[in-house]
C-alpha atoms as a PDB file:
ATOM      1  CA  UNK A   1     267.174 -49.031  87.890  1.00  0.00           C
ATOM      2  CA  UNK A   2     267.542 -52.502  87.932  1.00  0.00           C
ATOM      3  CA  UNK A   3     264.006 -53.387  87.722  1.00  0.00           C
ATOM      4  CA  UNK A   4     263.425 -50.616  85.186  1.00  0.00           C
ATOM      5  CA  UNK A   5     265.865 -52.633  83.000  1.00  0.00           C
ATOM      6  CA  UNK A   6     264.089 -55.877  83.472  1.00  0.00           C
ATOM      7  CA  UNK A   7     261.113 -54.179  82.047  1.00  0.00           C
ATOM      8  CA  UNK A   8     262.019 -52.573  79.129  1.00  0.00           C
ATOM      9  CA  UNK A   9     263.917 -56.139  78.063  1.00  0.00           C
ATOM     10  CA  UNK A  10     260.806 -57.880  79.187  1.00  0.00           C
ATOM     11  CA  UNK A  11     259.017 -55.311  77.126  1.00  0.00           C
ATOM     12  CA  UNK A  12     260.966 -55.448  73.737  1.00  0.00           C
ATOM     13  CA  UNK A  13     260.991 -59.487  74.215  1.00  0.00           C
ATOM     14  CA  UNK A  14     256.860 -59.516  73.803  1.00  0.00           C
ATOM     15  CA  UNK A  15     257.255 -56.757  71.719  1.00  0.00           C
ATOM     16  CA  UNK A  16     259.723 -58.777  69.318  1.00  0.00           C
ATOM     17  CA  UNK A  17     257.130 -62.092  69.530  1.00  0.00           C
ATOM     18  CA  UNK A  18     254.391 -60.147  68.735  1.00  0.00           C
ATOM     19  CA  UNK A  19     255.806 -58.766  65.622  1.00  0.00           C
ATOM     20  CA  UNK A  20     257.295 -62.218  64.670  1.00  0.00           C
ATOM     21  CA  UNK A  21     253.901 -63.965  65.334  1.00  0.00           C
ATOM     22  CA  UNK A  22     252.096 -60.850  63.070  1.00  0.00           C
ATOM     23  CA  UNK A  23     254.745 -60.935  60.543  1.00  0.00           C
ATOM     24  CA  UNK A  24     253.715 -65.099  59.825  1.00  0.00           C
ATOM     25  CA  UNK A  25     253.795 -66.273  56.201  1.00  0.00           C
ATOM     26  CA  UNK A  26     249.951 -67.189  55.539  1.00  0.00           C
ATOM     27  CA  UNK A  27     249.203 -70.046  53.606  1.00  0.00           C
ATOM     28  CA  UNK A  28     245.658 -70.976  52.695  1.00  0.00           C
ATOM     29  CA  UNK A  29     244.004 -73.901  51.078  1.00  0.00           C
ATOM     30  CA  UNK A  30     240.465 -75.359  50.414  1.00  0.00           C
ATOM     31  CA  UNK A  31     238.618 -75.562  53.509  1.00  0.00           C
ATOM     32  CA  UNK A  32     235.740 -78.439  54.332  1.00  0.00           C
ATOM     33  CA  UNK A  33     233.241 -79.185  52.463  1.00  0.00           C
ATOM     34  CA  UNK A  34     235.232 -78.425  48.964  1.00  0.00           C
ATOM     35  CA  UNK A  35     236.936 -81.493  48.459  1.00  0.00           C
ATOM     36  CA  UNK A  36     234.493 -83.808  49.168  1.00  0.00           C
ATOM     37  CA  UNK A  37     236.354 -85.871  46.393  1.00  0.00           C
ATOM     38  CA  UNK A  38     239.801 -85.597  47.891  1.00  0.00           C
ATOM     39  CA  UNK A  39     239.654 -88.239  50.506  1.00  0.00           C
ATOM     40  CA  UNK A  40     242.954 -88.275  52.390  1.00  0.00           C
ATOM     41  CA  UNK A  41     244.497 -85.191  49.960  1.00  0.00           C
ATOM     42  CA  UNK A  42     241.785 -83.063  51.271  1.00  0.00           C
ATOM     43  CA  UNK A  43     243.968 -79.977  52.299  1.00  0.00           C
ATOM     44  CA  UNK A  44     241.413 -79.522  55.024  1.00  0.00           C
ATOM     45  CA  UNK A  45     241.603 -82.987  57.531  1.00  0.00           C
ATOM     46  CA  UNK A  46     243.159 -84.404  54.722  1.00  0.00           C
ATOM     47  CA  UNK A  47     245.416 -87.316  56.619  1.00  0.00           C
ATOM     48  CA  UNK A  48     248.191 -87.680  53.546  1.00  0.00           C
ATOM     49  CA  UNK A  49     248.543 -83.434  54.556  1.00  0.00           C
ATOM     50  CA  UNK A  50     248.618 -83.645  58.147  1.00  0.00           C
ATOM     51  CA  UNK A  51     252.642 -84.322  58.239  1.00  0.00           C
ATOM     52  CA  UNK A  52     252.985 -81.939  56.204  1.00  0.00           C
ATOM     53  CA  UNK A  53     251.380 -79.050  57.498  1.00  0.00           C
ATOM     54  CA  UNK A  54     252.743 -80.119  60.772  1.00  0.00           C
ATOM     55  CA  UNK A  55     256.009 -79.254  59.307  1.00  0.00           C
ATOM     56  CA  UNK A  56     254.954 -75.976  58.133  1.00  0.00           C
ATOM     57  CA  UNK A  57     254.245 -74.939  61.383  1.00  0.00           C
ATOM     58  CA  UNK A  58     257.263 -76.514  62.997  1.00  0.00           C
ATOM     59  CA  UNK A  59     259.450 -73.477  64.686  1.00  0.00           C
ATOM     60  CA  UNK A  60     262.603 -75.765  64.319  1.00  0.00           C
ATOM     61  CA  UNK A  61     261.859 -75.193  60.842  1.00  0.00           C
ATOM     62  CA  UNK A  62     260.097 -72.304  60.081  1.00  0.00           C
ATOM     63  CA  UNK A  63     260.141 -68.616  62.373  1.00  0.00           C
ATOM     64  CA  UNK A  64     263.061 -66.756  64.892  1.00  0.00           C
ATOM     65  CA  UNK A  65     265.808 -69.292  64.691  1.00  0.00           C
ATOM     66  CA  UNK A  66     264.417 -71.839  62.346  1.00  0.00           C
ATOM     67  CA  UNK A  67     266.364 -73.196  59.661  1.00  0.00           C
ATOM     68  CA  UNK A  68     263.975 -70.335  57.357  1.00  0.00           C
ATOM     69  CA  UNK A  69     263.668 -67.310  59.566  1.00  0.00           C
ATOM     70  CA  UNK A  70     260.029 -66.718  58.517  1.00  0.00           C
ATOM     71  CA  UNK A  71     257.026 -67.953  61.349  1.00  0.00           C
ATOM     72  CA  UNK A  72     254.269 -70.275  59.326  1.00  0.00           C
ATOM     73  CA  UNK A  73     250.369 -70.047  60.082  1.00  0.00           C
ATOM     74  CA  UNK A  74     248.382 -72.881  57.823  1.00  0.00           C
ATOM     75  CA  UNK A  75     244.372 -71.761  57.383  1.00  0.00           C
ATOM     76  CA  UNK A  76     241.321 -73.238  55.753  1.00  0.00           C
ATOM     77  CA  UNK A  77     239.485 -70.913  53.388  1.00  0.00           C
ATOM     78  CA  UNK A  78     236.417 -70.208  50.921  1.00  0.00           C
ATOM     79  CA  UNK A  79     239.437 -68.878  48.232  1.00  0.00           C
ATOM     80  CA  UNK A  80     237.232 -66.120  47.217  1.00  0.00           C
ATOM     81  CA  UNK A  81     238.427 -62.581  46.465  1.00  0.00           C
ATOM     82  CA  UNK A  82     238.088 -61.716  50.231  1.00  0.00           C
ATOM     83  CA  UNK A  83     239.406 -64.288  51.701  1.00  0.00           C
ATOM     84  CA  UNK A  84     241.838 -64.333  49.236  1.00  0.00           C
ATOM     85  CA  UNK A  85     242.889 -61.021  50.656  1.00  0.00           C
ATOM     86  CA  UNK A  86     243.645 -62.475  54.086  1.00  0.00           C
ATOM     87  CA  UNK A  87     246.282 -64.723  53.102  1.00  0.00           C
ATOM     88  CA  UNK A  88     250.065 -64.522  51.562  1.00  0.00           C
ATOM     89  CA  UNK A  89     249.620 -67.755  49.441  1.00  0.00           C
ATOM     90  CA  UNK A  90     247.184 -70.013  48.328  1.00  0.00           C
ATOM     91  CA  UNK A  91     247.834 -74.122  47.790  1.00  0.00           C
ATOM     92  CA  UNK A  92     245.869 -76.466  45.925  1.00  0.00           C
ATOM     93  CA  UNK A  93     246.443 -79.597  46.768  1.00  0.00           C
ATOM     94  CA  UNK A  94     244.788 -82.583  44.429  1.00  0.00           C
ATOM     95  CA  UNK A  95     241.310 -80.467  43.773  1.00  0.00           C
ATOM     96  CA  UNK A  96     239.350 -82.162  41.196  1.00  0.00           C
ATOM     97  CA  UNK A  97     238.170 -80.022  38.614  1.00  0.00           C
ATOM     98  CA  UNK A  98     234.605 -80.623  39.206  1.00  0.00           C
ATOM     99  CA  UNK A  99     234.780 -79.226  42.757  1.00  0.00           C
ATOM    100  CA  UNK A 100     237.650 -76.001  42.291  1.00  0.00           C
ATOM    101  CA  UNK A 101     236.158 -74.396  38.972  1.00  0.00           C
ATOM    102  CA  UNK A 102     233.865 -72.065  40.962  1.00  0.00           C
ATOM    103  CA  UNK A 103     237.067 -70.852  42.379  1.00  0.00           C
ATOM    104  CA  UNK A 104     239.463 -70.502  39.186  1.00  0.00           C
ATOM    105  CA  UNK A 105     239.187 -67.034  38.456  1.00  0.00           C
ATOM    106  CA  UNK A 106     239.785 -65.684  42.290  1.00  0.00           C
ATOM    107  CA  UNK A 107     242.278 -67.935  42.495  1.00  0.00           C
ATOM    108  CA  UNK A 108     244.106 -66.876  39.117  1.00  0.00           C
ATOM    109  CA  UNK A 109     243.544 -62.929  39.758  1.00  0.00           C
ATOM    110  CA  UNK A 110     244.434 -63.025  43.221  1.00  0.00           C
ATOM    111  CA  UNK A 111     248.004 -64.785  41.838  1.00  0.00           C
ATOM    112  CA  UNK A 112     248.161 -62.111  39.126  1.00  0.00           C
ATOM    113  CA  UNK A 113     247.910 -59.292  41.573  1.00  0.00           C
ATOM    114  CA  UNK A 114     250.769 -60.509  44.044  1.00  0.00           C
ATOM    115  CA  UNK A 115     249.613 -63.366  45.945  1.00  0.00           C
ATOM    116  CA  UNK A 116     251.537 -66.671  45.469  1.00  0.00           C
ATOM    117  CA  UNK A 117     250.211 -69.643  44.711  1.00  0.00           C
ATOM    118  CA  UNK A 118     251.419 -73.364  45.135  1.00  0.00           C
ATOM    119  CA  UNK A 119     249.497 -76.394  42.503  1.00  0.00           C
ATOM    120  CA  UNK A 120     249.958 -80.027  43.216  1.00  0.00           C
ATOM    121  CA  UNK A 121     248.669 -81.397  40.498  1.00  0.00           C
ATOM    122  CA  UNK A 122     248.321 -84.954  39.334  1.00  0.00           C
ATOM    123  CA  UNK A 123     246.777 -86.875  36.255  1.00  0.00           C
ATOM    124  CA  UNK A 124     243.908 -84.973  34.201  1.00  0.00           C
ATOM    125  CA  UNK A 125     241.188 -83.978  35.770  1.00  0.00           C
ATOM    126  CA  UNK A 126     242.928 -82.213  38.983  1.00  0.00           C
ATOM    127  CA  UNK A 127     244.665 -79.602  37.291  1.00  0.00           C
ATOM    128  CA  UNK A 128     241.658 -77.290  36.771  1.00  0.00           C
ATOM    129  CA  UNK A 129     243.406 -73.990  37.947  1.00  0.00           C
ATOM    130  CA  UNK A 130     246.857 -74.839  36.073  1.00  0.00           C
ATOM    131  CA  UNK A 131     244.765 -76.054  33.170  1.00  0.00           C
ATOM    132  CA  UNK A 132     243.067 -72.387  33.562  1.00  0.00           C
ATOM    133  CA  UNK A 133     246.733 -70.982  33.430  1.00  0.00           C
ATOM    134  CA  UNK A 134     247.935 -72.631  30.157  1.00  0.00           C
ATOM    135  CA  UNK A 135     249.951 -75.216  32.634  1.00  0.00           C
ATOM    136  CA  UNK A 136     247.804 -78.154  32.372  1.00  0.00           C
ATOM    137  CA  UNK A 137     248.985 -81.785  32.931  1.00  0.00           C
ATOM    138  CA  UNK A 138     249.353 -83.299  29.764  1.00  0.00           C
ATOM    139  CA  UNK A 139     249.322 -86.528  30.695  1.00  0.00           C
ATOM    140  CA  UNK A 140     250.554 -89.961  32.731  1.00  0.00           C
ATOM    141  CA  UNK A 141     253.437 -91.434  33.602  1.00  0.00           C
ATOM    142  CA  UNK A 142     254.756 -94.191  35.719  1.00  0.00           C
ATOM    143  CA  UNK A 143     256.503 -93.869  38.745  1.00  0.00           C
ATOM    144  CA  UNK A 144     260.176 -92.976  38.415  1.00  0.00           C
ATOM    145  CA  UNK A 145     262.725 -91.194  40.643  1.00  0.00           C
ATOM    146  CA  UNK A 146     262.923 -86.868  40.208  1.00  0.00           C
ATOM    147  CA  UNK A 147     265.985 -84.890  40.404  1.00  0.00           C
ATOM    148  CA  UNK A 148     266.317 -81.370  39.868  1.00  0.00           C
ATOM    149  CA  UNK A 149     267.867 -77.824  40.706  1.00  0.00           C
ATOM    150  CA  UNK A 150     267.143 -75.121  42.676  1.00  0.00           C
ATOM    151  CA  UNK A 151     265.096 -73.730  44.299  1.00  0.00           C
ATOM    152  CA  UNK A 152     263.513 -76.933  45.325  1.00  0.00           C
ATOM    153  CA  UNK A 153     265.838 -79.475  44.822  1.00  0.00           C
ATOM    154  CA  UNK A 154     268.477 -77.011  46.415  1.00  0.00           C
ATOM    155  CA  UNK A 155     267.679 -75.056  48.736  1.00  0.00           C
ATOM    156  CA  UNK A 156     267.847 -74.386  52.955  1.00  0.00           C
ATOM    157  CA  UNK A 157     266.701 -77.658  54.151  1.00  0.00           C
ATOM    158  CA  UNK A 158     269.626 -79.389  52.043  1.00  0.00           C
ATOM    159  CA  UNK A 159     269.734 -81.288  48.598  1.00  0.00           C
ATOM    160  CA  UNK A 160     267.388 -83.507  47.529  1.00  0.00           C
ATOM    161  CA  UNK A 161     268.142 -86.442  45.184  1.00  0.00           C
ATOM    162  CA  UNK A 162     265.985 -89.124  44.018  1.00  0.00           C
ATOM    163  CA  UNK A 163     263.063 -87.418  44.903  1.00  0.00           C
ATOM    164  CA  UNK A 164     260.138 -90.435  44.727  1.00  0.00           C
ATOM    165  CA  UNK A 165     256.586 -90.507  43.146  1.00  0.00           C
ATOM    166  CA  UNK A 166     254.075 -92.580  44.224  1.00  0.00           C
ATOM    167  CA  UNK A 167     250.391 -93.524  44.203  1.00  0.00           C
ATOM    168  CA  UNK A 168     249.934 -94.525  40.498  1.00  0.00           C
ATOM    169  CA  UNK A 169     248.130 -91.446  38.716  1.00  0.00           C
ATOM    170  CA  UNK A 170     251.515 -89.848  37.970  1.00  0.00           C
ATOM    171  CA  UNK A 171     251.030 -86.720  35.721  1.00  0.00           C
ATOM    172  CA  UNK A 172     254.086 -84.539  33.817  1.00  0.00           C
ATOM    173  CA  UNK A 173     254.046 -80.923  32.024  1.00  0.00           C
ATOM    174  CA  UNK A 174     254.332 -80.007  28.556  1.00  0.00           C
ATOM    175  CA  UNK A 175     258.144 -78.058  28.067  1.00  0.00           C
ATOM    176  CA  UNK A 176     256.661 -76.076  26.194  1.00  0.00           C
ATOM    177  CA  UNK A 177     253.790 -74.898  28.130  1.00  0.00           C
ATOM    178  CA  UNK A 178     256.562 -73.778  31.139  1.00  0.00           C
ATOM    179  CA  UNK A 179     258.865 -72.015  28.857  1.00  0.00           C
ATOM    180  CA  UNK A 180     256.203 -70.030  26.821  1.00  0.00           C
ATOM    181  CA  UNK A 181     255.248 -68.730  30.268  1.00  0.00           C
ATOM    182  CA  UNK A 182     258.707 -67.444  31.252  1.00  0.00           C
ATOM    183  CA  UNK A 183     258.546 -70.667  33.515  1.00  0.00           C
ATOM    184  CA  UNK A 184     262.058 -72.386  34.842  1.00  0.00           C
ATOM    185  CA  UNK A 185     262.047 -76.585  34.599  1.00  0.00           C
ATOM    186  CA  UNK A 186     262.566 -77.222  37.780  1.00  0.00           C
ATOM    187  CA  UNK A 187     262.687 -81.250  37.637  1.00  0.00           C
ATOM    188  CA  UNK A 188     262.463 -83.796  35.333  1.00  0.00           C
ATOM    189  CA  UNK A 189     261.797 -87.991  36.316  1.00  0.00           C
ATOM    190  CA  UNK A 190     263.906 -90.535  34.402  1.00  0.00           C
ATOM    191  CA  UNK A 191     261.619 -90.144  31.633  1.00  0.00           C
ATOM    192  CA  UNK A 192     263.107 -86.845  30.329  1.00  0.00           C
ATOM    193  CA  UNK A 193     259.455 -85.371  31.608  1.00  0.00           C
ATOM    194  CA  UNK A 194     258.659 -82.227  33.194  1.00  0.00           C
ATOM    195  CA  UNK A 195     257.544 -83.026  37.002  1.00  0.00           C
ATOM    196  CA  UNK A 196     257.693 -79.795  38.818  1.00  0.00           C
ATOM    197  CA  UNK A 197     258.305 -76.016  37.463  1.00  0.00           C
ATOM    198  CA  UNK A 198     258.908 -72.665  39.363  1.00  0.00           C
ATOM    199  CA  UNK A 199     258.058 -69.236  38.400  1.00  0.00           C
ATOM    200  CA  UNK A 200     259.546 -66.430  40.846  1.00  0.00           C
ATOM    201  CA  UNK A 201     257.704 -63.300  41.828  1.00  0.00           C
ATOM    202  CA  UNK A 202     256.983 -61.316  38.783  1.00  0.00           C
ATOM    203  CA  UNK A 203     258.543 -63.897  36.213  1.00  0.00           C
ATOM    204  CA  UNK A 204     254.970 -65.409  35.068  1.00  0.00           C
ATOM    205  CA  UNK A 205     253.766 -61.589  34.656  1.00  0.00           C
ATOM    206  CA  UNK A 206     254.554 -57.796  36.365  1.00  0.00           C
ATOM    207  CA  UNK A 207     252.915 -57.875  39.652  1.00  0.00           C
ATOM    208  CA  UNK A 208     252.169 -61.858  39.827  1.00  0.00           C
ATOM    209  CA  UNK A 209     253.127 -63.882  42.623  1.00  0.00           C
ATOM    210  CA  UNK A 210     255.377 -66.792  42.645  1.00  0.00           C
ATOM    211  CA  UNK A 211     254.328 -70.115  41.406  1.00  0.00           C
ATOM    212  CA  UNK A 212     254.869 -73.376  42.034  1.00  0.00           C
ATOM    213  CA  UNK A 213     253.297 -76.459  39.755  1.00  0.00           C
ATOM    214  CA  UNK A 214     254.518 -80.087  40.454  1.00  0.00           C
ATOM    215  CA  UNK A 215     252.871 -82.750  38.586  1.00  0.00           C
ATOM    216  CA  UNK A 216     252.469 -85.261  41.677  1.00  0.00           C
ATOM    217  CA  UNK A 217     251.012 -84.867  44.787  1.00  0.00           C
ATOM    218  CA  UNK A 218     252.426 -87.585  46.622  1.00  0.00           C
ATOM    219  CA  UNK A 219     256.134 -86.102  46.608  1.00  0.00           C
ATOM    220  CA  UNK A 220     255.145 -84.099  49.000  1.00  0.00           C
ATOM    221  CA  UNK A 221     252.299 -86.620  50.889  1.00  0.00           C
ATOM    222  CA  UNK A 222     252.504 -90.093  51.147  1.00  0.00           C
ATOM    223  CA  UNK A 223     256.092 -90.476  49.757  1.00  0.00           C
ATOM    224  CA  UNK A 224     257.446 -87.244  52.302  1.00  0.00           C
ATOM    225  CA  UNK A 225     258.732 -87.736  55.545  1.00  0.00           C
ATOM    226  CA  UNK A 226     259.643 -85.009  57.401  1.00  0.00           C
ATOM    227  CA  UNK A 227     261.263 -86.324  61.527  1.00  0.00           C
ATOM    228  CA  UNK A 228     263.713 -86.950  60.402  1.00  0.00           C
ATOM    229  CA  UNK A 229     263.844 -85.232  56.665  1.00  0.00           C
ATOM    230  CA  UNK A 230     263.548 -88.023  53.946  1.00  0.00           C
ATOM    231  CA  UNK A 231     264.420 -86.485  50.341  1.00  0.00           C
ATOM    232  CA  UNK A 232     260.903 -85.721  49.646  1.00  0.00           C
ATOM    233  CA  UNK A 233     260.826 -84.016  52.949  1.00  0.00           C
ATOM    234  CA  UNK A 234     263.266 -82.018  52.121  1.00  0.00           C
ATOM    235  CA  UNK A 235     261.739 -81.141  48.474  1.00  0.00           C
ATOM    236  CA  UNK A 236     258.766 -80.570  50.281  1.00  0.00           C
ATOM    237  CA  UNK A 237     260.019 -77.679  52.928  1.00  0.00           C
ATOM    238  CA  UNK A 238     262.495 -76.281  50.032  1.00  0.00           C
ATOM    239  CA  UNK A 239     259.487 -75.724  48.178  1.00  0.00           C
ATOM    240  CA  UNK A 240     257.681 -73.476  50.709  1.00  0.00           C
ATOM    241  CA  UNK A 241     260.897 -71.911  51.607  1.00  0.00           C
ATOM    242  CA  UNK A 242     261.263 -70.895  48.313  1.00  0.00           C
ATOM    243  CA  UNK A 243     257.368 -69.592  47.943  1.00  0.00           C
ATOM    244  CA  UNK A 244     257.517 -67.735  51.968  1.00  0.00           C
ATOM    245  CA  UNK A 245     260.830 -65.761  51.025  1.00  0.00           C
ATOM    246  CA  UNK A 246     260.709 -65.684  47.482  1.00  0.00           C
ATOM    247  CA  UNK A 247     260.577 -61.881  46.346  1.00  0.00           C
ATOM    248  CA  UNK A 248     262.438 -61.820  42.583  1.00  0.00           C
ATOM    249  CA  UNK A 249     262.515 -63.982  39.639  1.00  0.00           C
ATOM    250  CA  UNK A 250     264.028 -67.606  39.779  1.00  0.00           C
ATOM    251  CA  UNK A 251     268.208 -67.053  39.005  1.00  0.00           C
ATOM    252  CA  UNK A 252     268.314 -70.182  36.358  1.00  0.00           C
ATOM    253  CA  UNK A 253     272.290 -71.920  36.495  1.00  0.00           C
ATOM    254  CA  UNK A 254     274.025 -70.868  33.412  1.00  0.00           C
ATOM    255  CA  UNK A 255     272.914 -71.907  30.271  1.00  0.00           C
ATOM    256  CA  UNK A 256     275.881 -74.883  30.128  1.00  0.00           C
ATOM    257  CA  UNK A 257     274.869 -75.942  33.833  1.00  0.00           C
ATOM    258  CA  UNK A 258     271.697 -76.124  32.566  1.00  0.00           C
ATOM    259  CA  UNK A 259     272.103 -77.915  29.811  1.00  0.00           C
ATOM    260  CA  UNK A 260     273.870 -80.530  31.781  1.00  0.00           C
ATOM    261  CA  UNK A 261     271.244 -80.667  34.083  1.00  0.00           C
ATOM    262  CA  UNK A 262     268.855 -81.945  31.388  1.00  0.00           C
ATOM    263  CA  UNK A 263     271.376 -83.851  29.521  1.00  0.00           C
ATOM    264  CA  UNK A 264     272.074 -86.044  32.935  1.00  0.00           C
ATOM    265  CA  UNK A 265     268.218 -86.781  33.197  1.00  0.00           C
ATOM    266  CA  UNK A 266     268.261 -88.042  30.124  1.00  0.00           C
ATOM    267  CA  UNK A 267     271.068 -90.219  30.426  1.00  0.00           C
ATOM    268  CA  UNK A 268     269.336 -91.334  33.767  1.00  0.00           C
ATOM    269  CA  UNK A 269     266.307 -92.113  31.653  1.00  0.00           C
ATOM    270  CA  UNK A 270     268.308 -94.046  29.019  1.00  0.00           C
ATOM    271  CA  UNK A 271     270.162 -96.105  31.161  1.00  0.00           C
ATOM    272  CA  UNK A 272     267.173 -97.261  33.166  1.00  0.00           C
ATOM    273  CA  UNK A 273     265.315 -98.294  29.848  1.00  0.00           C
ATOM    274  CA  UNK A 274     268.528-100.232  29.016  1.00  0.00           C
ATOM    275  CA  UNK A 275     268.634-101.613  32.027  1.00  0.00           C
ATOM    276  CA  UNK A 276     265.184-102.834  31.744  1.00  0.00           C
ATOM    277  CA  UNK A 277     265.234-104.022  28.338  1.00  0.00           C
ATOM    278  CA  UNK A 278     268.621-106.761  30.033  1.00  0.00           C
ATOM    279  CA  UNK A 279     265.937-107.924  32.269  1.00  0.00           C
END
């Protein structure tokens, strides 16, 4: 009887990792040979992504008794409709416009029809997909701190604050653009500019995925650390938390919380230009 019991728990115990590995959140992004211009942000043996997706696939992290109870699995794909079809979410990470417009319209249908999808962006020119979306970035900015709410500023792997930019080819987002799009402002840099925006599943359109759009890749590259969590780090992971579990529309703070969210950024942004005009 004894040994009979050993089975069955030995049993449901494979039975229980086999559904957890099946059960992975799929993310794909560009494989090889399609960011040839993408140096180190190649998603693909892209060294700036390596920490990164090394977190993604951390279990202290991510899967059964991670800090996010969902199992990671990080893949290199063609994104065309069929391989489109193999995956949960798509990212693309830095993809110069030159090189991702063959891909723009499998990319943008696949989002429409459920799958979600994850844009780091930067100045013009590698934005082609958000461009194609009516969330293009409008243009550059210098390197200033990023604060924000949830889901990413706020979310399972703590609060981040001071969230850092870096590499010099800063871009930002049009307000407009985000809220004509049913879009929530996610963060804003000392500037009073729009750095990253979140739309939750269904919010952009019936039946899309969620969405993601930040403005600069390096908050979640060079500038991320992630043993131990730095506050990009933590940005970074509350990020794909939010797209892996994600399943309704973004709950926005109340519309005074809000409002004092912005307000603060721009009092962060005034001060600093005081500050710098004492200098």
């Amino acid at each position: 009887m004894k040994n009979l019991l050993k089975r069955i728990v030995a049993t449901t115990l494979v039975l229980l990792c086999y559904i957890s590995s099946s059960q992975a959140y799929i993310i794909g992004g560009p494989e090889a040979g399609l960011q040839n211009l993408n140096g180190s942000y190649a998603w693909d043996g892209g060294s700036n992504l390596t920490g990164f997706r090394s977190a993604l696939g951390n279990p202290a992290y991510f899967g059964v008794g991670g800090i996010v109870n969902e199992a990671i699995t990080t893949v290199n794909i063609t994104p065309n409709a069929a391989n489109l079809a193999t995956v949960d979410g798509f990212i693309a990470p830095w993809w110069s416009i030159s090189e991702s417009s063959s891909y723009h319209n499998d990319v943008i249908n696949f989002f429409l029809g459920g799958g979600d999808l994850w844009l780091m962006q930067d100045s013009s020119g590698r934005d082609g997909i958000g461009a194609a979306l009516g969330i293009p970035t409008v243009g550059q900015t210098s390197i200033t701190p990023v604060n924000g709410i949830a889901p990413l500023f706020n979310g399972p792997f703590g609060i981040a604050t001071n969230v850092q930019q870096g590499g010099g080819e800063e871009g930002f987002l049009s307000t407009a653009d985000v809220l004509n799009a049913n879009g929530t402002i996610i963060g804003k840099n000392t500037e009073n500019q729009v750095i990253a925006a979140a739309w939750g599943a269904g919010q952009w359109a019936a039946g899309a995925g969620s969405l993601i759009v930040v403005a600069d890749i390096d908050m979640f590259t060079t500038r991320a650390r992630f043993n131990p969590l730095n506050d990009n780090g933590i940005f970074a992971l509350n990020a794909f938390a939010f797209l892996a579990t994600s399943d309704q529309p973004i709950d926005v703070p109340n519309a005074q919380t809000y409002l004092l969210f912005l307000f603060g950024i721009g009092v962060l942004g005034l001060s600093r230009r005081k500050n710098f005009l004492k200098k």
